[in-house]
N, C-alpha and C. Protein backbone atom coordinates (compact mmCIF):
# COMPACT_ATOMS: atom_id res chain seq x y z
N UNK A 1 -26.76 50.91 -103.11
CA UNK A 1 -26.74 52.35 -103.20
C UNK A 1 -26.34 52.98 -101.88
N UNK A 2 -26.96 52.50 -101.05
CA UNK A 2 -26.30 53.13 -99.81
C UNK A 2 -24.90 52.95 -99.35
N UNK A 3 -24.16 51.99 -99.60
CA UNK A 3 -22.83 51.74 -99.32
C UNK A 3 -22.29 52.89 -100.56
N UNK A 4 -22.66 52.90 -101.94
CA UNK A 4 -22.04 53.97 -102.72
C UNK A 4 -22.00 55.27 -101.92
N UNK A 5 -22.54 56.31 -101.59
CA UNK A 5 -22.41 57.33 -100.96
C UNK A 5 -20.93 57.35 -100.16
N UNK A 6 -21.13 56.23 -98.65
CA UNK A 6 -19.87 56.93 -97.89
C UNK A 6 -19.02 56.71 -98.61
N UNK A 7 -18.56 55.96 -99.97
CA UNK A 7 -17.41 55.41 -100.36
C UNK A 7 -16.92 56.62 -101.67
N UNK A 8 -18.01 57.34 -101.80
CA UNK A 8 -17.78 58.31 -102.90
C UNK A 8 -17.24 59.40 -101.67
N UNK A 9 -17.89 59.47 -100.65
CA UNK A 9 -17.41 60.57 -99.84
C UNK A 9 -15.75 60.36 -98.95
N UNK A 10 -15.69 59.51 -99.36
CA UNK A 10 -14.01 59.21 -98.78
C UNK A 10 -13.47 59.73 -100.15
N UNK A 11 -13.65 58.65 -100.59
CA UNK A 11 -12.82 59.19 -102.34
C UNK A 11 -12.38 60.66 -102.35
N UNK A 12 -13.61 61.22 -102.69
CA UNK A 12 -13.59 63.00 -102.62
C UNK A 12 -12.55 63.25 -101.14
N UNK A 13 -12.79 63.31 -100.41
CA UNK A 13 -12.31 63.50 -99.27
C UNK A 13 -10.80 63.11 -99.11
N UNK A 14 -10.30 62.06 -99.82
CA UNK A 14 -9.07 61.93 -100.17
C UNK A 14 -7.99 62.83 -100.99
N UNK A 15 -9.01 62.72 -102.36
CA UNK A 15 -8.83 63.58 -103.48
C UNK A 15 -8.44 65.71 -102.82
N UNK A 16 -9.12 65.53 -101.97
CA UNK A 16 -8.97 67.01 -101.54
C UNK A 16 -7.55 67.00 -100.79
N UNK A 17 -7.29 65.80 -100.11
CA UNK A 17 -6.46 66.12 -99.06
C UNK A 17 -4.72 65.97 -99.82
N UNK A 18 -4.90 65.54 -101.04
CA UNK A 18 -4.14 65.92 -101.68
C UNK A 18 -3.31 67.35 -102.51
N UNK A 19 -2.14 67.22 -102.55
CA UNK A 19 -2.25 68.66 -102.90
C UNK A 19 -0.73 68.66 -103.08
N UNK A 20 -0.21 70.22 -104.08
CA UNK A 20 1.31 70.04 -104.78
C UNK A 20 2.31 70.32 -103.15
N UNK A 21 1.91 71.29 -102.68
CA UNK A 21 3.09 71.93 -101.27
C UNK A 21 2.44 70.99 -100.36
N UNK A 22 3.17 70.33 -99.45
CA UNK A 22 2.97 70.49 -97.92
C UNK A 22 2.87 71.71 -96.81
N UNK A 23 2.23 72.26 -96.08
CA UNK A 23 2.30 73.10 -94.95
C UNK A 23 3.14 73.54 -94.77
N UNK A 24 4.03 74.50 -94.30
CA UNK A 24 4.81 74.75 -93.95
C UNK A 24 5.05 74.28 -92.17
N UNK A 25 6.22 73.41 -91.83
CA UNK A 25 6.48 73.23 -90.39
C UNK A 25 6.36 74.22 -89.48
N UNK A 26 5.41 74.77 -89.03
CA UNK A 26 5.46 75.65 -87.33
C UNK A 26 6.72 76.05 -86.85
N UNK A 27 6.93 76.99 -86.50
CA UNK A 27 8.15 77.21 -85.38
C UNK A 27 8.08 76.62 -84.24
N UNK A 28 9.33 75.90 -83.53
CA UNK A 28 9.08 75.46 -82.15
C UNK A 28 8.36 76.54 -80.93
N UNK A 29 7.94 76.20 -79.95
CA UNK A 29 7.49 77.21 -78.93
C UNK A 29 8.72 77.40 -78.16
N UNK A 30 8.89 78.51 -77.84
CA UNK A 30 9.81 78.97 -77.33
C UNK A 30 10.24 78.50 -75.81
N UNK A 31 10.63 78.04 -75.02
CA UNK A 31 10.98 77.29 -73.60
C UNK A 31 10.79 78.67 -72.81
N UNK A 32 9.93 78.14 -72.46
CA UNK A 32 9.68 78.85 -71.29
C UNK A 32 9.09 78.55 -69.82
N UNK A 33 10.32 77.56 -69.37
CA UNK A 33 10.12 77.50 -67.97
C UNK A 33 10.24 78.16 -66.82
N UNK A 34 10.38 78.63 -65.88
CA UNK A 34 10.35 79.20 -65.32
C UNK A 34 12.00 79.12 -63.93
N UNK A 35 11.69 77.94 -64.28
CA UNK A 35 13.19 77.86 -63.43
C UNK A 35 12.62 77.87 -61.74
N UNK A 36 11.78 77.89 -61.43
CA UNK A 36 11.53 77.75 -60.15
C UNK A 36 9.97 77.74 -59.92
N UNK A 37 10.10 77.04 -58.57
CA UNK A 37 8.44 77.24 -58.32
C UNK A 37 8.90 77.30 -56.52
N UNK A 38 7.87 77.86 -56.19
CA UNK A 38 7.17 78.69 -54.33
C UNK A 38 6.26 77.88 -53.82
N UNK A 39 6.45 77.55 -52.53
CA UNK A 39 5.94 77.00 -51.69
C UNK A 39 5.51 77.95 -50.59
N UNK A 40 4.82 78.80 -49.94
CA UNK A 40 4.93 79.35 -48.47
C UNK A 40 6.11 80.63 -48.50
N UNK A 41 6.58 80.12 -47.68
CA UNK A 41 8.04 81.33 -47.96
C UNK A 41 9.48 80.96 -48.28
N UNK A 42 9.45 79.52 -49.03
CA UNK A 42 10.15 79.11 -49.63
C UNK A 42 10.27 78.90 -51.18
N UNK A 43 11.40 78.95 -51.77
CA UNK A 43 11.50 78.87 -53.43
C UNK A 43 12.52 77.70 -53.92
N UNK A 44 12.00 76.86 -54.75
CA UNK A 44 13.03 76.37 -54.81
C UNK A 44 13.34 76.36 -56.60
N UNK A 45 14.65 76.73 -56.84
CA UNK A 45 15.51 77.16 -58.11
C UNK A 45 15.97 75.53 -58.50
N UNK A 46 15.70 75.63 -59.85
CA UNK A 46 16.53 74.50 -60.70
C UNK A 46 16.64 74.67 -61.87
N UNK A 47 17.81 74.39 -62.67
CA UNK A 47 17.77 74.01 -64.05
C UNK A 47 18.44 72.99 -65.07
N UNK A 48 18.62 72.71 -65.83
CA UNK A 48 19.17 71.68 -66.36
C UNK A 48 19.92 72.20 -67.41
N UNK A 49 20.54 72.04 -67.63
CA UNK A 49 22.21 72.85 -68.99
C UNK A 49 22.99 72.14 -69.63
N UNK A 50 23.10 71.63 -70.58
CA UNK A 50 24.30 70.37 -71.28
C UNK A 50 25.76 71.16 -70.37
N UNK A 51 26.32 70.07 -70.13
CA UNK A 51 27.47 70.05 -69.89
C UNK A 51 28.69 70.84 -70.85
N UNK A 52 28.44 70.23 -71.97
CA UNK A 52 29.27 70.88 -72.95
C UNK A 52 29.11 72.58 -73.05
N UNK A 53 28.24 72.89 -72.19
CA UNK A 53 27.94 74.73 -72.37
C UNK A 53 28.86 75.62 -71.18
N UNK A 54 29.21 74.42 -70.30
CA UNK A 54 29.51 75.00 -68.79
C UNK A 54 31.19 75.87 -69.05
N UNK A 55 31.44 76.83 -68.96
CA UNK A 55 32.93 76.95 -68.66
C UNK A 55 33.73 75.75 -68.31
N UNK A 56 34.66 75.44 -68.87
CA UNK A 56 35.68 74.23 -68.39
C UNK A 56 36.04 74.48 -66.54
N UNK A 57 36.26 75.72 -66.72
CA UNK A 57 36.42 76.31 -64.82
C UNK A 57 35.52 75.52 -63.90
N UNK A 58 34.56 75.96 -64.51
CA UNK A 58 33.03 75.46 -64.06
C UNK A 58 32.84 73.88 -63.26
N UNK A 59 33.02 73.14 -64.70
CA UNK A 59 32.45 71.86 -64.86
C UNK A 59 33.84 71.75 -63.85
N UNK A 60 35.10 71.94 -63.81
CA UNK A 60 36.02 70.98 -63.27
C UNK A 60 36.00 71.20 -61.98
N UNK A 61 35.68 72.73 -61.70
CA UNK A 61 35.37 72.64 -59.87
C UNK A 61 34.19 71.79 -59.40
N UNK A 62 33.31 70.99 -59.85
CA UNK A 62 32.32 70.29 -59.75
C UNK A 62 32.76 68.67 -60.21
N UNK A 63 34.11 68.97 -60.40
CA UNK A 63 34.09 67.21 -60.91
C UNK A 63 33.56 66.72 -62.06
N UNK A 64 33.13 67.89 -63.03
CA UNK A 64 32.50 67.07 -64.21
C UNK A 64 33.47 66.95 -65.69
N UNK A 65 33.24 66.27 -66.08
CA UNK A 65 33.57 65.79 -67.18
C UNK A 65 32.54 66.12 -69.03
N UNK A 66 32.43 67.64 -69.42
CA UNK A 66 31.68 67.80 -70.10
C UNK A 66 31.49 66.97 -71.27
N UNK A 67 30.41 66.24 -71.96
CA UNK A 67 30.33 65.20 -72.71
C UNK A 67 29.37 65.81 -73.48
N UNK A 68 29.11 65.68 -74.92
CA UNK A 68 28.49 65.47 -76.14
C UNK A 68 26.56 65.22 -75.54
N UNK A 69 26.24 63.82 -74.80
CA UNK A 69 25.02 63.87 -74.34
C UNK A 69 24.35 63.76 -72.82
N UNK A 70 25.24 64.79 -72.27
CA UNK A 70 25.47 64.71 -70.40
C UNK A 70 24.99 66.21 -70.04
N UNK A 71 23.60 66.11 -69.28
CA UNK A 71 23.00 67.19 -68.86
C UNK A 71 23.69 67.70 -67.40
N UNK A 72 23.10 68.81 -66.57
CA UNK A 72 23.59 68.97 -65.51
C UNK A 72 22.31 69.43 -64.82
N UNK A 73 21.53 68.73 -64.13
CA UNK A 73 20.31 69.09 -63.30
C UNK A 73 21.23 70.16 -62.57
N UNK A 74 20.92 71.68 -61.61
CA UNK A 74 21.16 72.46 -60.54
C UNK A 74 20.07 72.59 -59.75
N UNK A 75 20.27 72.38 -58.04
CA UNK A 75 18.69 72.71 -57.59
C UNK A 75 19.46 73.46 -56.47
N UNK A 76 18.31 74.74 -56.24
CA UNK A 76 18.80 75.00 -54.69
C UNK A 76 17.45 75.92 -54.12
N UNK A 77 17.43 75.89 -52.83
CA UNK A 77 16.59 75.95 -52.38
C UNK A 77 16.79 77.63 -51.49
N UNK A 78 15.90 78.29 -51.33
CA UNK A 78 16.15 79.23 -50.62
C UNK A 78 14.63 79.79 -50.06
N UNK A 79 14.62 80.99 -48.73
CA UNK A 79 14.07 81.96 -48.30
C UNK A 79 13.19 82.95 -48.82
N UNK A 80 11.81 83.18 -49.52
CA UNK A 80 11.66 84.28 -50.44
C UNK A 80 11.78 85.21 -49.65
N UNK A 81 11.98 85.28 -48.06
CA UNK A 81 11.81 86.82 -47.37
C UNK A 81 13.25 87.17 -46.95
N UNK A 82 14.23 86.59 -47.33
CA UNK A 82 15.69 86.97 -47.25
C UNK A 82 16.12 87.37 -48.05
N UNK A 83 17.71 87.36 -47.99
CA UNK A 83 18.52 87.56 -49.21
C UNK A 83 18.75 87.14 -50.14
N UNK A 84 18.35 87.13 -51.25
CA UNK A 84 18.15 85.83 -52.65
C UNK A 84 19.40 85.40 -52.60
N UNK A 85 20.83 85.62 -52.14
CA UNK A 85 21.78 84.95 -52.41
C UNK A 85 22.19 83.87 -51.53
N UNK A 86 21.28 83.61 -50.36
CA UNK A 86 21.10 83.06 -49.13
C UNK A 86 20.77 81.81 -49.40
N UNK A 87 21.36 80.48 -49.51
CA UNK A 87 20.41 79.47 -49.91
C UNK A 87 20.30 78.24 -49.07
N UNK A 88 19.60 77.55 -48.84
CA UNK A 88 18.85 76.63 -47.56
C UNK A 88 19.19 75.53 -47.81
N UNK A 89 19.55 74.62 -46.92
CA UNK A 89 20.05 73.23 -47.12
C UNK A 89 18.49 72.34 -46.65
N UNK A 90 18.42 71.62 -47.76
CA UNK A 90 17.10 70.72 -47.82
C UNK A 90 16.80 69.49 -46.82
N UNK A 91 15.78 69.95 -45.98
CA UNK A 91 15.31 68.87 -44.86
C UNK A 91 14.84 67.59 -46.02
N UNK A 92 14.14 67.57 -47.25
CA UNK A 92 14.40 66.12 -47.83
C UNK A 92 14.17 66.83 -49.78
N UNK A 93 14.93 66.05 -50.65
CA UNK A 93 15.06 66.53 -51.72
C UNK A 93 15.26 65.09 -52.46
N UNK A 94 14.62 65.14 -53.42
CA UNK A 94 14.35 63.85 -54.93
C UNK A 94 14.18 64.12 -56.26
N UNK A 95 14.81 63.91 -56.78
CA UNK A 95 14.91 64.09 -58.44
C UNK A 95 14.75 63.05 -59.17
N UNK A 96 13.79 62.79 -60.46
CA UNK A 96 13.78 61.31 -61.44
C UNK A 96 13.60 62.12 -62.25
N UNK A 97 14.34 61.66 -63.73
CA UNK A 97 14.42 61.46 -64.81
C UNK A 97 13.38 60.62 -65.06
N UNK A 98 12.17 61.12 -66.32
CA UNK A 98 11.08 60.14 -66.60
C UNK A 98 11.38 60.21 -68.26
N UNK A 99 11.31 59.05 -69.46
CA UNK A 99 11.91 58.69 -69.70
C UNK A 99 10.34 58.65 -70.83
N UNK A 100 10.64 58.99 -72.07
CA UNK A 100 9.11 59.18 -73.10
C UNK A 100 8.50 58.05 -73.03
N UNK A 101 9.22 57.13 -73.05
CA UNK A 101 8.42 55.40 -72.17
C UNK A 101 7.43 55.12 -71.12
N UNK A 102 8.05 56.48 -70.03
CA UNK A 102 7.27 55.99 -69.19
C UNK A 102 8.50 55.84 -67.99
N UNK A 103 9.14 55.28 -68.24
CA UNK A 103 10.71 54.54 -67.05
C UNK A 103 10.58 56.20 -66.41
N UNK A 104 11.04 55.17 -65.13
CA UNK A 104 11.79 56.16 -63.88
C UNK A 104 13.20 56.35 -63.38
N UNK A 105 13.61 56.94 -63.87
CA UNK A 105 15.21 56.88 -62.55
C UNK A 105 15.39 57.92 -61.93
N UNK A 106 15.51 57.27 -60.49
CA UNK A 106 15.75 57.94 -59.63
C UNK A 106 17.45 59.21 -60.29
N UNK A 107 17.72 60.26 -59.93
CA UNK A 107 18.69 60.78 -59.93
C UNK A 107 19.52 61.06 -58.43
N UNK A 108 21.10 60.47 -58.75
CA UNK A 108 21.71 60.89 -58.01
C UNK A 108 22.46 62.38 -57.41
N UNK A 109 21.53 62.98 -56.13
CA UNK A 109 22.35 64.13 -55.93
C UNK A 109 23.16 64.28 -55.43
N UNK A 110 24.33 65.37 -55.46
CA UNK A 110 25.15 65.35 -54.55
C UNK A 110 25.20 66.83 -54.19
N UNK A 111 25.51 67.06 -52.93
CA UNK A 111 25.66 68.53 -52.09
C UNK A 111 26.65 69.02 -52.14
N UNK A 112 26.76 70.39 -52.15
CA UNK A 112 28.06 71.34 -52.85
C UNK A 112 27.74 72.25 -51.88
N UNK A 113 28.39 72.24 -50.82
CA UNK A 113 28.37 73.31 -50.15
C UNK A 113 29.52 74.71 -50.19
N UNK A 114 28.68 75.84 -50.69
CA UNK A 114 29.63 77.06 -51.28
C UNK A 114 29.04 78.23 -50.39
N UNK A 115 29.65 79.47 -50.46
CA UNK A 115 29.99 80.36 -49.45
C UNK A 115 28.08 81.43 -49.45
N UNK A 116 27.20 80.95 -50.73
CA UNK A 116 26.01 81.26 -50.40
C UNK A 116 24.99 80.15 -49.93
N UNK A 117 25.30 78.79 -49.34
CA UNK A 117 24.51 77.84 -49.12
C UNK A 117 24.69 76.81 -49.76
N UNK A 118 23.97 75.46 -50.00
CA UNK A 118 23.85 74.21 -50.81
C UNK A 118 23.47 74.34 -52.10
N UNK A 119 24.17 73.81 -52.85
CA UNK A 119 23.60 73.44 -54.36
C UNK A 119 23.63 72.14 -54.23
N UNK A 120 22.60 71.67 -55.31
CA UNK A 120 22.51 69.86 -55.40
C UNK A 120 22.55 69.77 -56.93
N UNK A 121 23.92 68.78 -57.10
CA UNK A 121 23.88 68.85 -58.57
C UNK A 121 23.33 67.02 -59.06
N UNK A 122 23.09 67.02 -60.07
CA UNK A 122 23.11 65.57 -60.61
C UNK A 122 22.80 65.85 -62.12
N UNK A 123 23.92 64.65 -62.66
CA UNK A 123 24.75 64.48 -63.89
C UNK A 123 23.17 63.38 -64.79
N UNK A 124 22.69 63.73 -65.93
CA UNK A 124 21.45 63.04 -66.81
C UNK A 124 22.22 62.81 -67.98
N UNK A 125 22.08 61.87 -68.53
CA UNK A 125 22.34 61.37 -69.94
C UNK A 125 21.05 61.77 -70.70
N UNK A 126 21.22 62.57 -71.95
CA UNK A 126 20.12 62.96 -72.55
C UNK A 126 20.49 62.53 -74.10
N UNK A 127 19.40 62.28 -74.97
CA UNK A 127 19.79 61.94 -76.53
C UNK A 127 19.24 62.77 -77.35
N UNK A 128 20.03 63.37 -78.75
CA UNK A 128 19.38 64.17 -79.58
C UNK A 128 18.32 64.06 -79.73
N UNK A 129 17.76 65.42 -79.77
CA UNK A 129 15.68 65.43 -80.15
C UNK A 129 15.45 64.52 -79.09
N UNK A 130 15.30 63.82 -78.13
CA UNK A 130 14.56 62.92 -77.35
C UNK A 130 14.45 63.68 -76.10
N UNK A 131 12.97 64.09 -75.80
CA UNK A 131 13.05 65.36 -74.79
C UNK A 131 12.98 64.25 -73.32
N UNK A 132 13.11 64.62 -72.34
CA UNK A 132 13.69 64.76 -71.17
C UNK A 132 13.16 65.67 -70.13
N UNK A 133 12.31 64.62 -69.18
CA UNK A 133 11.27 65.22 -67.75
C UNK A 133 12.40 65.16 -67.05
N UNK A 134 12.52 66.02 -66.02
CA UNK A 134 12.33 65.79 -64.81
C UNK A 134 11.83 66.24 -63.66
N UNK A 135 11.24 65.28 -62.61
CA UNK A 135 10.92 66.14 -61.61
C UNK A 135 11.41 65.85 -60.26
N UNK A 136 10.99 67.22 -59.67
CA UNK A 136 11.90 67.64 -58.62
C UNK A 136 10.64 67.23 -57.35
N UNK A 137 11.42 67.16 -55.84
CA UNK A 137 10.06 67.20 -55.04
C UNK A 137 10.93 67.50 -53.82
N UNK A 138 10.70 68.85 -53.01
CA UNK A 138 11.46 68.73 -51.93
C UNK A 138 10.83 69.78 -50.83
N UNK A 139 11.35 69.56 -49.87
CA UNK A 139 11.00 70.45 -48.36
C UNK A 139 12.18 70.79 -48.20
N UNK A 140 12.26 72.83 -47.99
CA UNK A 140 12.99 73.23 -47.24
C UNK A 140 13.11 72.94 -45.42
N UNK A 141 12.21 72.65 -45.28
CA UNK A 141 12.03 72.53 -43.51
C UNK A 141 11.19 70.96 -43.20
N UNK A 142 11.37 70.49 -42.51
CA UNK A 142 10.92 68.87 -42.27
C UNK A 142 9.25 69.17 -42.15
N UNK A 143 8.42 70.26 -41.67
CA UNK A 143 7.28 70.48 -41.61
C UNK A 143 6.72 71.56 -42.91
N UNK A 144 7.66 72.08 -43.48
CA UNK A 144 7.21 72.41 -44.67
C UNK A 144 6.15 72.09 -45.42
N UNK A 145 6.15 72.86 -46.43
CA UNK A 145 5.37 72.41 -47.85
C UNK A 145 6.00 71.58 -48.92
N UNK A 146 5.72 70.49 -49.43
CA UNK A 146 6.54 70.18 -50.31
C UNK A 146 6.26 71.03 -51.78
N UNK A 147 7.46 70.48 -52.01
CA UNK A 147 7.25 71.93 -53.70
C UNK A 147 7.54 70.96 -54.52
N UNK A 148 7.12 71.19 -55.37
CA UNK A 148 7.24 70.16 -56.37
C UNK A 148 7.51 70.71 -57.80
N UNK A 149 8.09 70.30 -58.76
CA UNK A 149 8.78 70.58 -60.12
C UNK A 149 8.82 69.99 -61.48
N UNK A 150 8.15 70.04 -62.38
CA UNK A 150 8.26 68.88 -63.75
C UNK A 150 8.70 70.27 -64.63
N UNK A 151 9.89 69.84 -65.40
CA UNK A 151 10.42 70.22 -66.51
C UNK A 151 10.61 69.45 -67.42
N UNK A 152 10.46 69.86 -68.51
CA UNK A 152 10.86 68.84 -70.29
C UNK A 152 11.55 69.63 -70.93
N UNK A 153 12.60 69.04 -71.21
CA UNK A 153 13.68 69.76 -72.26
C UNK A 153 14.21 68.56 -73.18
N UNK A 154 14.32 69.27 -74.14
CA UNK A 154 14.45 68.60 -75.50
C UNK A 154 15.85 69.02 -76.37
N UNK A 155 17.04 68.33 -75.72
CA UNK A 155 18.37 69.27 -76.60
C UNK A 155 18.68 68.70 -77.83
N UNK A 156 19.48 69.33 -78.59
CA UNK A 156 20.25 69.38 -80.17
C UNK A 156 21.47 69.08 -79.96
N UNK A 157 22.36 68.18 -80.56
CA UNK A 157 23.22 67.92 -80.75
C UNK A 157 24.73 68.52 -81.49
N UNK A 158 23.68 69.27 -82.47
CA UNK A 158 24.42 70.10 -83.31
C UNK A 158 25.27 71.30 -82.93
């Protein structure tokens, strides 16, 4: 008798969880990163953009080659008590791709020096629906603060 009970109470408990509709799927949450984070009196800006979105102008003054599943990390670093168009070349800067596994790769940057300061770009292979960390970690000044950055983005193919 005592084993009858929990086994009637699953039963039932089954029996309920049945039913003609499924739920309706949730809307995704809307992305809302921020695109930067502050250290002291430093900011440092980044974002990540499929390739395939960039102006052709764009991508080709940068050397890129827009592709189907090829992200474009942007980072740059600047002054919050200057001119926001003013931007700071990084005493040390690191980017990895972390990987829903768990894996690390390091990302390769490269420096673009243009008529408002440094940009640091680096090229990510990303796969439909399979979202995509990365984080950032850098010092504007060798005694700085380090600032640090985790973003997840999740692109569509379609």
């Amino acid at each position: 008798m005592g084993f009858a009970r929990p086994v009637l109470a699953l039963a039932l408990l089954l029996l309920a969880s049945c039913g003609d509709r499924p739920a309706p799927i949730p809307a995704a949450l809307p992305y809302a990163d921020p695109g930067f984070v502050d250290a002291g009196e430093h900011r440092l800006r980044y974002a990540l953009v499929m390739t395939r979105d960039l102006p052709s102008e764009i991508a080709g003054s940068y050397g890129i080659v827009p592709r189907r599943n090829l992200a474009l990390l942007t980072i740059t670093l600047a002054s919050r008590n200057t001119d926001a168009g003013a931007r700071l070349a990084a005493a040390e800067l690191a980017a990895t791709s972390v990987l829903l596994t768990g894996q690390r790769q390091p990302l390769v940057l490269t420096r673009h020096d243009e008529s408002g300061g440094p940009s640091y770009l680096a090229t990510v292979e990303v796969r439909h629906r399979v979202p995509v960390t990365i984080e950032i970690r850098a010092r504007a000044t060798p005694a700085g603060p380090e600032m640090t950055a985790r973003t997840t983005r999740e692109f569509h193919f379609e």
